[in-house]
N, C-alpha and C. Protein backbone atom coordinates (compact mmCIF):
# COMPACT_ATOMS: atom_id res chain seq x y z
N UNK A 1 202.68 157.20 197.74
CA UNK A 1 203.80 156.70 198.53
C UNK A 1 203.75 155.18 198.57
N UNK A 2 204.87 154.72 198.55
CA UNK A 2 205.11 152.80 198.02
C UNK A 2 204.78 152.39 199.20
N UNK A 3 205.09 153.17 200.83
CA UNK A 3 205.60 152.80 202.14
C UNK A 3 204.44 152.95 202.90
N UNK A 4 203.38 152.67 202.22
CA UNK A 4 201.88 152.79 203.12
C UNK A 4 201.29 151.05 203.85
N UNK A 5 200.77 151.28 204.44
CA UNK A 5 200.00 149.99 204.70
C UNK A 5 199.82 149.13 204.24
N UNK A 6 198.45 149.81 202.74
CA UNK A 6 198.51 148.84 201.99
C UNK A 6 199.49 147.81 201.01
N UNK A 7 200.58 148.83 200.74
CA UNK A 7 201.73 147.78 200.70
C UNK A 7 202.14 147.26 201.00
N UNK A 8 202.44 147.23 202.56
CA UNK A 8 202.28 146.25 203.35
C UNK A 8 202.08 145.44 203.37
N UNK A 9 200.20 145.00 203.18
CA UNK A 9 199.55 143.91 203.14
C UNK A 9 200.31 142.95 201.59
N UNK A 10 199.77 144.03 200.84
CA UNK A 10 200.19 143.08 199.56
C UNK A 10 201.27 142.81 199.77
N UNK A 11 202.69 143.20 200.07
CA UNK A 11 203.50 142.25 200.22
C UNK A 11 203.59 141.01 200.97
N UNK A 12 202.78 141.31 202.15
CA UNK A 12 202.78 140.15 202.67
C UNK A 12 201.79 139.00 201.92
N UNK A 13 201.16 138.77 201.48
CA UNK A 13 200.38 138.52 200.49
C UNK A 13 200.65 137.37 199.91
N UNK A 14 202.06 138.45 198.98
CA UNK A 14 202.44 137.59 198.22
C UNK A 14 203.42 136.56 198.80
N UNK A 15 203.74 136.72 200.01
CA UNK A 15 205.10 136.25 200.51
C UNK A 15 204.46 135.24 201.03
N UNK A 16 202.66 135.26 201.76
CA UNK A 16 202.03 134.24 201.87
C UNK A 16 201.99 133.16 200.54
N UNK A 17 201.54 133.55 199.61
CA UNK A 17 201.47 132.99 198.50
C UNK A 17 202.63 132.12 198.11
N UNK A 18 203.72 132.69 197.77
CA UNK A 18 205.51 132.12 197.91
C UNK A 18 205.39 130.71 198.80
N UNK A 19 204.76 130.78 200.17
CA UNK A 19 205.19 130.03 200.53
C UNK A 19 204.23 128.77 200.43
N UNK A 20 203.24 128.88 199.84
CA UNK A 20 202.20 127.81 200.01
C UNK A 20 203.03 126.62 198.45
N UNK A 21 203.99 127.32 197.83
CA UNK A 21 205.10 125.90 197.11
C UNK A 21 205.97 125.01 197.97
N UNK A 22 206.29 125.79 199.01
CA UNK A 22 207.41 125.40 200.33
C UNK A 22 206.38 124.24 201.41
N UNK A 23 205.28 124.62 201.37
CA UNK A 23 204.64 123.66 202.24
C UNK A 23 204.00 122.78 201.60
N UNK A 24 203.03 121.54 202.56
CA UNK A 24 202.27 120.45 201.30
C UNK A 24 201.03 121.15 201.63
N UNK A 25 200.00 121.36 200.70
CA UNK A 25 198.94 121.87 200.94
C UNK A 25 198.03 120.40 202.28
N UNK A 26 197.97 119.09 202.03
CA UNK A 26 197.46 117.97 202.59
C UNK A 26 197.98 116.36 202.66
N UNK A 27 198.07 115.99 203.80
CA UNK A 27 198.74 115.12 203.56
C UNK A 27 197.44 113.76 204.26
N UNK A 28 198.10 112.44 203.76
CA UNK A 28 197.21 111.62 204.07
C UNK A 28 197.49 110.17 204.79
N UNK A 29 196.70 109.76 205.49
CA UNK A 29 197.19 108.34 205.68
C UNK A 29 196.33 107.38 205.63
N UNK A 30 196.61 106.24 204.84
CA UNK A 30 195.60 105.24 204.46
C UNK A 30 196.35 103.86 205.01
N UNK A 31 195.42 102.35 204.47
CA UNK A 31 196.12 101.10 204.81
C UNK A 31 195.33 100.26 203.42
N UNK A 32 196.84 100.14 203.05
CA UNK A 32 196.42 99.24 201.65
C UNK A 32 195.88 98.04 202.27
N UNK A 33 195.28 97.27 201.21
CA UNK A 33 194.79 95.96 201.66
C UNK A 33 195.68 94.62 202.25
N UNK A 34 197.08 94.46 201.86
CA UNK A 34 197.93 93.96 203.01
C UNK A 34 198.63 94.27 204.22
N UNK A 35 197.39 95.35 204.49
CA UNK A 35 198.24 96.17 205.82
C UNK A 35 198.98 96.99 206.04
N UNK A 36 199.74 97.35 204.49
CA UNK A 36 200.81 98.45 204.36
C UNK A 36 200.52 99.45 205.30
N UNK A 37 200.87 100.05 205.76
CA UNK A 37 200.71 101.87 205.83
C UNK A 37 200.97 102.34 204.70
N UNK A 38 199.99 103.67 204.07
CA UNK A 38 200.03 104.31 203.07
C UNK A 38 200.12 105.99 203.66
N UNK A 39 201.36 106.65 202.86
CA UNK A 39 201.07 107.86 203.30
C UNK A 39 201.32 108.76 201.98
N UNK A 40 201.11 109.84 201.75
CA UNK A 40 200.98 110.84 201.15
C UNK A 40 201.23 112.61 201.02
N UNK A 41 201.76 113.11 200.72
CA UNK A 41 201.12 114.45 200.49
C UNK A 41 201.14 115.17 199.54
N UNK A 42 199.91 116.13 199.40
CA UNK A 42 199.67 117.07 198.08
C UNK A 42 200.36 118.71 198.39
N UNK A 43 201.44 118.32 197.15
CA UNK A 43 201.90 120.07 197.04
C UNK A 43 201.68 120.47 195.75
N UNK A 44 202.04 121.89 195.36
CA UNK A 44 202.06 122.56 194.46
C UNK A 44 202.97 122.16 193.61
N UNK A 45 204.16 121.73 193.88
CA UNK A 45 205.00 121.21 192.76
C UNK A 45 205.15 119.79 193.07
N UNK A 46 204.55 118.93 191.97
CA UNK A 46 204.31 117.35 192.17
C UNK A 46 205.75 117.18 192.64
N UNK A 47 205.66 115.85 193.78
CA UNK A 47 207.26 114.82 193.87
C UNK A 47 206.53 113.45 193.62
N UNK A 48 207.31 112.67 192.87
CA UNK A 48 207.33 111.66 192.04
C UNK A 48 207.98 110.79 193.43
N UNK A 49 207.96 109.16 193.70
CA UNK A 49 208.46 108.02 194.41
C UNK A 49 208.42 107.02 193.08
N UNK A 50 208.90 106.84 192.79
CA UNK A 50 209.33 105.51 191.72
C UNK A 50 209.63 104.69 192.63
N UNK A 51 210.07 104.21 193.82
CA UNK A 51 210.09 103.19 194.33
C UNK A 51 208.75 102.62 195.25
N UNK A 52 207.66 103.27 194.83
CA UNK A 52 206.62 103.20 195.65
C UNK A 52 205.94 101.90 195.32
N UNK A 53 205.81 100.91 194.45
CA UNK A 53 205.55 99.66 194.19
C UNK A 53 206.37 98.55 194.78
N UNK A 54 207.48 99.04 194.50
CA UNK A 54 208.72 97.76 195.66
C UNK A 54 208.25 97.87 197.09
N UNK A 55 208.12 99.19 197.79
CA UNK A 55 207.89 99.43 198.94
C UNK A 55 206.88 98.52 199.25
N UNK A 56 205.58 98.57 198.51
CA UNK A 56 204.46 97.86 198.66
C UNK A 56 204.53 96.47 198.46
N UNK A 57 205.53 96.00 197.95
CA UNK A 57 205.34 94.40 197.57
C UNK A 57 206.12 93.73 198.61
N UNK A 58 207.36 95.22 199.43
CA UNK A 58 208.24 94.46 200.34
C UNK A 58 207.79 94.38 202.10
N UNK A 59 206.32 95.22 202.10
CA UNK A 59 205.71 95.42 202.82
C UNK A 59 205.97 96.48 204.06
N UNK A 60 206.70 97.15 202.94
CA UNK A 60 207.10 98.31 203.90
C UNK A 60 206.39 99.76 204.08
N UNK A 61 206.49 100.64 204.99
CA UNK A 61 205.42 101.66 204.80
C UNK A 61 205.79 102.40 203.42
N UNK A 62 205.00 103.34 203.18
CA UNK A 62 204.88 103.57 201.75
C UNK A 62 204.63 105.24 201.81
N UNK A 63 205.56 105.99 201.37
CA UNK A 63 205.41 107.13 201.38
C UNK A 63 205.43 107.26 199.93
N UNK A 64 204.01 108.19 199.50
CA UNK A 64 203.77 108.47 198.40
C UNK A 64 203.81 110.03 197.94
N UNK A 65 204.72 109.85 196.15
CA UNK A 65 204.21 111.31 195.99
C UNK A 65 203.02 111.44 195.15
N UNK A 66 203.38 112.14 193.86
CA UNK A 66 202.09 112.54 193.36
C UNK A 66 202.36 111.76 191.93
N UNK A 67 202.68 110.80 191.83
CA UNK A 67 202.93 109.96 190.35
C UNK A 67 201.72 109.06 190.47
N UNK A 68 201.58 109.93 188.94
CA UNK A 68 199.77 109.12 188.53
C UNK A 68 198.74 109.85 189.03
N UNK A 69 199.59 111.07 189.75
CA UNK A 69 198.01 111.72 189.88
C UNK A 69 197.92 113.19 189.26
N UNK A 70 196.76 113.62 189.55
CA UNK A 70 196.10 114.76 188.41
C UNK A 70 197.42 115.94 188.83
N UNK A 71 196.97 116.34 187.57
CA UNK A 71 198.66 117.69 188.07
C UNK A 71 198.28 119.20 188.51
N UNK A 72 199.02 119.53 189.38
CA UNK A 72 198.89 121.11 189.88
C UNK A 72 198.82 122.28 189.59
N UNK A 73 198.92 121.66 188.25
CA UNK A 73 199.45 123.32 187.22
C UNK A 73 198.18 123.92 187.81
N UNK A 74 196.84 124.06 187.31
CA UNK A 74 195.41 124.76 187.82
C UNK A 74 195.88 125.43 188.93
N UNK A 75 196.25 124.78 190.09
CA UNK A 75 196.26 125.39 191.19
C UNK A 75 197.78 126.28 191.78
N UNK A 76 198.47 125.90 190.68
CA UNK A 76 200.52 126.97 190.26
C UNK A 76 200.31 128.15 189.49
N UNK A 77 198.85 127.66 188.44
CA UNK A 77 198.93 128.93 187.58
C UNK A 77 198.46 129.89 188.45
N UNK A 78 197.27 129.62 189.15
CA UNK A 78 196.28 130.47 189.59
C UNK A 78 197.09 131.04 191.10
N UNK A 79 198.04 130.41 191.58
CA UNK A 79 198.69 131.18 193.09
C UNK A 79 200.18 132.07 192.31
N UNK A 80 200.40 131.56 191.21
CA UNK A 80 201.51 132.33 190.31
C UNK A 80 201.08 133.68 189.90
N UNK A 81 199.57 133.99 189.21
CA UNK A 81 199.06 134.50 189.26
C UNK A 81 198.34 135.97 189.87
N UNK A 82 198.46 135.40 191.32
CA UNK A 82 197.68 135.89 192.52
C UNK A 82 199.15 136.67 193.04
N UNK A 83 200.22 135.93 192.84
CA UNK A 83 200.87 136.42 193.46
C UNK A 83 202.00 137.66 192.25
N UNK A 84 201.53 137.77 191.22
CA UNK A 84 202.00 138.88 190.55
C UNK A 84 201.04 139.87 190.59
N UNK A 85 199.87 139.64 190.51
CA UNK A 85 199.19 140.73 191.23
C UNK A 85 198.57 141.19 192.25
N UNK A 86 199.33 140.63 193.05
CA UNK A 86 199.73 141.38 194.85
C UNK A 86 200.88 142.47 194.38
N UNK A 87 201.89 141.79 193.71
CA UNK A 87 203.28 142.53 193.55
C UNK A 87 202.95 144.12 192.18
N UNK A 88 202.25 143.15 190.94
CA UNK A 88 202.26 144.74 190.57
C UNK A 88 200.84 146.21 191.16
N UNK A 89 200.32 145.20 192.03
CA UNK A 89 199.18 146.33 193.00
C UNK A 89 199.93 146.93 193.56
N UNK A 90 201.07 146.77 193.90
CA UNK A 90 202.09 147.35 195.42
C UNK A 90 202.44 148.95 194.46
N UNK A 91 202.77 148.44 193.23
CA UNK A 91 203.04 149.65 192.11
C UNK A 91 202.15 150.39 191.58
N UNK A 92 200.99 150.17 191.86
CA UNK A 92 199.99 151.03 191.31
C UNK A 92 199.30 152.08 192.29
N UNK A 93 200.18 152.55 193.40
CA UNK A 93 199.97 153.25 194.26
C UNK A 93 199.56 154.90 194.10
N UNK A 94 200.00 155.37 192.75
CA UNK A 94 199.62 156.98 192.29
C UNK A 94 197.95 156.86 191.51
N UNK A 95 197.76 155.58 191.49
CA UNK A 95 196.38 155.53 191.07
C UNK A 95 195.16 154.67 191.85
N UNK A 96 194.84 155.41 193.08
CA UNK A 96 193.84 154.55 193.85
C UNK A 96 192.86 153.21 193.31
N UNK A 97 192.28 154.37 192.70
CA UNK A 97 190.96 153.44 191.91
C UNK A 97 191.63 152.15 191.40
N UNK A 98 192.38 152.19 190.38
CA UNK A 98 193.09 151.41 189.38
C UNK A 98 193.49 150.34 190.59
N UNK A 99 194.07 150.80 191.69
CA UNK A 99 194.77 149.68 192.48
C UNK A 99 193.62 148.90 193.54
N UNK A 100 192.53 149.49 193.91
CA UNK A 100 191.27 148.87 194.17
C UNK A 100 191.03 147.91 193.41
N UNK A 101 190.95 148.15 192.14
CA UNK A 101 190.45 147.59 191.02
C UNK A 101 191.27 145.73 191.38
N UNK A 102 192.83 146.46 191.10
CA UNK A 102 193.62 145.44 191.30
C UNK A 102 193.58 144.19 192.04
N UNK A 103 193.21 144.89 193.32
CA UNK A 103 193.56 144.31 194.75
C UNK A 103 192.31 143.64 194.91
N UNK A 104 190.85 143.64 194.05
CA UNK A 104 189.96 142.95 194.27
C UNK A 104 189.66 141.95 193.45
N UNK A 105 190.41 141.94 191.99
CA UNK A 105 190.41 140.80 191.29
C UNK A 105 191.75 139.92 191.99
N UNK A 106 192.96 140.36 192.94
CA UNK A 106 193.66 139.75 193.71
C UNK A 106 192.92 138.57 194.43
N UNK A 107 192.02 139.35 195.48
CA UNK A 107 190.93 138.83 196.59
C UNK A 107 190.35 137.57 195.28
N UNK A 108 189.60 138.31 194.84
CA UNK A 108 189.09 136.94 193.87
C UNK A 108 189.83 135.84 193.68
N UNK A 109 190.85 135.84 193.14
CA UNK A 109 191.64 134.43 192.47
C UNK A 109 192.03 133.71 194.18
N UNK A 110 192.49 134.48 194.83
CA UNK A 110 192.87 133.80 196.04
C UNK A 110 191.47 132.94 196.51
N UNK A 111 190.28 133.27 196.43
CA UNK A 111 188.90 133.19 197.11
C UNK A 111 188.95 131.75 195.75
N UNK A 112 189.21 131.89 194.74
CA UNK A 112 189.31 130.70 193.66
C UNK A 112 190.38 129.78 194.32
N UNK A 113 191.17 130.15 194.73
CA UNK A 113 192.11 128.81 195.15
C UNK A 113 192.03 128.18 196.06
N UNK A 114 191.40 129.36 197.19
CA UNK A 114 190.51 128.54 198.53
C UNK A 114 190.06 127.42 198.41
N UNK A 115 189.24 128.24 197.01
CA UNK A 115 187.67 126.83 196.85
C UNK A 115 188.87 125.62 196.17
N UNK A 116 189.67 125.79 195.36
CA UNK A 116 190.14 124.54 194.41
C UNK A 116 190.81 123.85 195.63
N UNK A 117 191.08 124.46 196.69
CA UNK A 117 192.25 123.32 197.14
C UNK A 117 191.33 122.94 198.10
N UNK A 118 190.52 123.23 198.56
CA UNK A 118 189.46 122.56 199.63
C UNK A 118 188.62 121.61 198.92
N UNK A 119 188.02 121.93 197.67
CA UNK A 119 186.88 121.49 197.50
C UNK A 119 187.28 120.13 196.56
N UNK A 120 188.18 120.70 195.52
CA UNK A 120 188.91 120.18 194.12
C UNK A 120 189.78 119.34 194.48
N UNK A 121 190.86 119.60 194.94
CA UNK A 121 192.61 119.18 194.06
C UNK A 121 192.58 118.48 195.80
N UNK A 122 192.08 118.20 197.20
CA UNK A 122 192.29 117.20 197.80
C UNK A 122 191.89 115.95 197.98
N UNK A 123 190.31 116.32 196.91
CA UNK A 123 189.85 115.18 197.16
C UNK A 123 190.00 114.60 196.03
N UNK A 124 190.75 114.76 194.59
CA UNK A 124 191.08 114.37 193.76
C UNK A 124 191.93 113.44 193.92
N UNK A 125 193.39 114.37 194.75
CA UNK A 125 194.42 113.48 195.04
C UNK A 125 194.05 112.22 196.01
N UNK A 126 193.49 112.07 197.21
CA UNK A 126 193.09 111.33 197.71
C UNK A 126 192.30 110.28 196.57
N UNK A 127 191.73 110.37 195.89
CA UNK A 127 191.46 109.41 195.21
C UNK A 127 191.69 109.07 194.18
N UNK A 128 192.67 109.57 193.18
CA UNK A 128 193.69 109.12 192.37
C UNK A 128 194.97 108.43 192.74
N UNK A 129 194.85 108.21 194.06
CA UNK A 129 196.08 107.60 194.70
C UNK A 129 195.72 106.75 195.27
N UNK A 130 195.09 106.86 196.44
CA UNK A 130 194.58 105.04 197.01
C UNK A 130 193.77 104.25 195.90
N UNK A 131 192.86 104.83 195.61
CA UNK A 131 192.09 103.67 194.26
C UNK A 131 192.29 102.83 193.72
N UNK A 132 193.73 102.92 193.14
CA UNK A 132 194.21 101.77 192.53
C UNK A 132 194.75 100.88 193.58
N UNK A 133 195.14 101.42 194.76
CA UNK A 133 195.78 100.27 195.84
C UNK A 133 194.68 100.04 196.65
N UNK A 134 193.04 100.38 196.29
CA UNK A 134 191.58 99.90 197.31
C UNK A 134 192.40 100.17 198.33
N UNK A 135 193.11 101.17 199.34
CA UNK A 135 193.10 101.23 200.35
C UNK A 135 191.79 101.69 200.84
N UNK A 136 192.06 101.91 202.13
CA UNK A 136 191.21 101.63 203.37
C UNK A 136 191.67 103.04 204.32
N UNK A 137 190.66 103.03 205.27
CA UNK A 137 190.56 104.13 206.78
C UNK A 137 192.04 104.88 206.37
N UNK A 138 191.38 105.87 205.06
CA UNK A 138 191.90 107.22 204.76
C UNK A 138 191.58 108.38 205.76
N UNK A 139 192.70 109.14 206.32
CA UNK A 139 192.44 110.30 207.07
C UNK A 139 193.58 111.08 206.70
N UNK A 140 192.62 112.16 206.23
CA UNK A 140 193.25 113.21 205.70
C UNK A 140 193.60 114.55 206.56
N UNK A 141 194.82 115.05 206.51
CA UNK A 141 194.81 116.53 207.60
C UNK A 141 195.51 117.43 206.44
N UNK A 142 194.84 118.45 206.44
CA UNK A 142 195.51 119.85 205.88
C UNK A 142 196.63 120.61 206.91
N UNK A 143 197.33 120.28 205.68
CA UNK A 143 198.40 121.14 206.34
C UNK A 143 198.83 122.88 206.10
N UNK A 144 199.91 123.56 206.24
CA UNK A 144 200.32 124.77 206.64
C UNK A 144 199.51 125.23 204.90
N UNK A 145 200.11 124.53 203.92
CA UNK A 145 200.14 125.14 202.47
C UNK A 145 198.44 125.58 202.43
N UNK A 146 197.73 124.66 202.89
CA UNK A 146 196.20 124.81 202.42
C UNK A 146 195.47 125.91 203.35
N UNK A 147 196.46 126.62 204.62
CA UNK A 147 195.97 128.12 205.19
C UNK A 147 196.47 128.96 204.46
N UNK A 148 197.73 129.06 204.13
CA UNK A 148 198.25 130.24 203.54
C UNK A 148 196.98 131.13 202.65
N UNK A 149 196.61 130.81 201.43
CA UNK A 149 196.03 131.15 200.57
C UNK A 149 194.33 132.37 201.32
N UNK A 150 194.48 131.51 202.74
CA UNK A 150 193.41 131.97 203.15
C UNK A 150 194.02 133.34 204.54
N UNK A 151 194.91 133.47 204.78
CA UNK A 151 196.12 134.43 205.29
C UNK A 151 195.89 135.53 204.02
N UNK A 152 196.60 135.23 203.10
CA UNK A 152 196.98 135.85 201.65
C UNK A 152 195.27 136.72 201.22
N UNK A 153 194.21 135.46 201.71
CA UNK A 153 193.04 136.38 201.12
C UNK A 153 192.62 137.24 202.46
N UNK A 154 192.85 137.58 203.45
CA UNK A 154 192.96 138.13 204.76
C UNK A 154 193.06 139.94 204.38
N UNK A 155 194.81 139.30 204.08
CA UNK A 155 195.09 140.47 203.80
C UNK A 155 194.82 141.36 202.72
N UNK A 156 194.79 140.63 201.46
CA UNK A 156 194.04 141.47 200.24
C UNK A 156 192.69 142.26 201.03
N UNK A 157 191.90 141.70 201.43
CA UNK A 157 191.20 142.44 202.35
C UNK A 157 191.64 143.59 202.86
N UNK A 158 192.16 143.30 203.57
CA UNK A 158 193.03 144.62 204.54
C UNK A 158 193.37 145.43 203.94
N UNK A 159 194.56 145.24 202.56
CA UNK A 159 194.90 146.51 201.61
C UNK A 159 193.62 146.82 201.13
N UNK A 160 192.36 146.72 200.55
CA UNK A 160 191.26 147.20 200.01
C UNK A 160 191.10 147.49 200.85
N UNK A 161 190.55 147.91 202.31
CA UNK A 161 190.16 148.67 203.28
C UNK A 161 190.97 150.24 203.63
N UNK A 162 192.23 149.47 203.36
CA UNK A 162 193.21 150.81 203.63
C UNK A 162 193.22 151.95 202.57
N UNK A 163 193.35 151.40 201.49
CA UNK A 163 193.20 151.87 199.64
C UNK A 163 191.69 152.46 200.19
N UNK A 164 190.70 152.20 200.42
CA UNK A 164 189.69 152.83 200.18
C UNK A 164 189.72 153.72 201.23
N UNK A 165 190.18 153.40 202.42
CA UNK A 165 190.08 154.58 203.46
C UNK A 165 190.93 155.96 202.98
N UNK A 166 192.55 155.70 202.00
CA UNK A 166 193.41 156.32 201.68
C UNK A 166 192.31 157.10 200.80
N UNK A 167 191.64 156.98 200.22
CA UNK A 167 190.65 157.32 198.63
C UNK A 167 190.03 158.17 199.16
N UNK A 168 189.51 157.90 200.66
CA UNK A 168 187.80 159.10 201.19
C UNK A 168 189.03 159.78 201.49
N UNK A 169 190.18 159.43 202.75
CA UNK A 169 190.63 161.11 203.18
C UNK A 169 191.09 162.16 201.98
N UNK A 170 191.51 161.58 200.78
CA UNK A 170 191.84 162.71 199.77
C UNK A 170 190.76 163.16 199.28
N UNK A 171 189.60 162.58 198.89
CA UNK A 171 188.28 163.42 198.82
C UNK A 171 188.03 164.22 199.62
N UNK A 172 187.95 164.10 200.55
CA UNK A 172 187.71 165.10 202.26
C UNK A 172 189.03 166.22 201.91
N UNK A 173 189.91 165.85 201.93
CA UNK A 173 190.63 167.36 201.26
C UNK A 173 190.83 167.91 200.48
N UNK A 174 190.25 167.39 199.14
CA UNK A 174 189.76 168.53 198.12
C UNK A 174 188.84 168.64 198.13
N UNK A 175 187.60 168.40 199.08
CA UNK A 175 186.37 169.22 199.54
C UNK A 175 186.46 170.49 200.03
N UNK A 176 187.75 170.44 201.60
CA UNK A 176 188.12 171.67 201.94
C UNK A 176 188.66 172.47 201.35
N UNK A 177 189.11 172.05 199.87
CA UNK A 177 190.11 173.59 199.33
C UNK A 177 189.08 173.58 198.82
């Protein structure tokens, strides 16, 4: 049956996943060396400021995107990824095992993107971006995009609990016949 729990989860999952493009995973605020304010944030789909050098020379605050810095694909492929197989686990419901199977290499890649966007791709951006402007008293806050992934690995959880609980009660009744 499509209309169980664990479908549930995985949908929500993926809908977590969906949205971590809609939010910035981290955003930042620094002070270039003439005092500018410098600000920032890192999403999944780079935004470019081409006017971000005038800003700085006219001494105005400076909202930055991601031009010149390392690119997201790593971390688009791998939630693009994660999030087709949340969606075709939801379909593999006439075959337990197979969808265990699924739903834990799911858990995995999500548990991979955890680590890339915590460990990897913020502190990259943070320093492919002030460096060249030697800014100064960088403080960084994670935002909505950089929980999702960890929501998303929540629930993969949850459907593997349910999937496996679904797995013993049908054993338990072809014990009794």
């Amino acid at each position: 049956m499509i209309q169980r729990k664990q479908s549930i989860f995985l949908l929500l999952a993926a809908i977590a996943l969906v949205f971590c493009f809609a939010f910035p995973i981290a955003t930042f605020n620094a002070k270039a060396p003439l005092g500018v304010p410098v600000s920032g944030a890192l999403n999944l789909i780079p935004k470019d400021n081409p006017e971000m050098m005038n800003e700085i020379l006219n001494g105005q605050p400076v909202t930055m995107g991601q031009k010149g810095f390392i690119k997201t694909w790593p971390l688009m492929v791998l939630t693009l990824a994660t999030i087709a197989i949340a969606l075709v686990s939801i379909f593999c419901y006439k075959n337990r095992p197979t969808q265990m199977k699924v739903v834990a290499v799911g858990f995995l890649l999500t548990v991979v993107d955890i680590f890339l966007i915590f460990i990897w791709a913020v502190d990259k951006y943070i320093k492919a971006v002030t460096t060249p402007m030697a800014c100064t008293d960088i403080h960084t806050h994670y935002a909505v995009g950089a929980f999702l992934p960890i929501v998303a690995a929540i629930l993969f959880f949850l459907a593997q609990r349910s999937i496996k609980a679904d797995e013993e009660k049908v054993r338990a009744a072809d014990r009794l016949r």
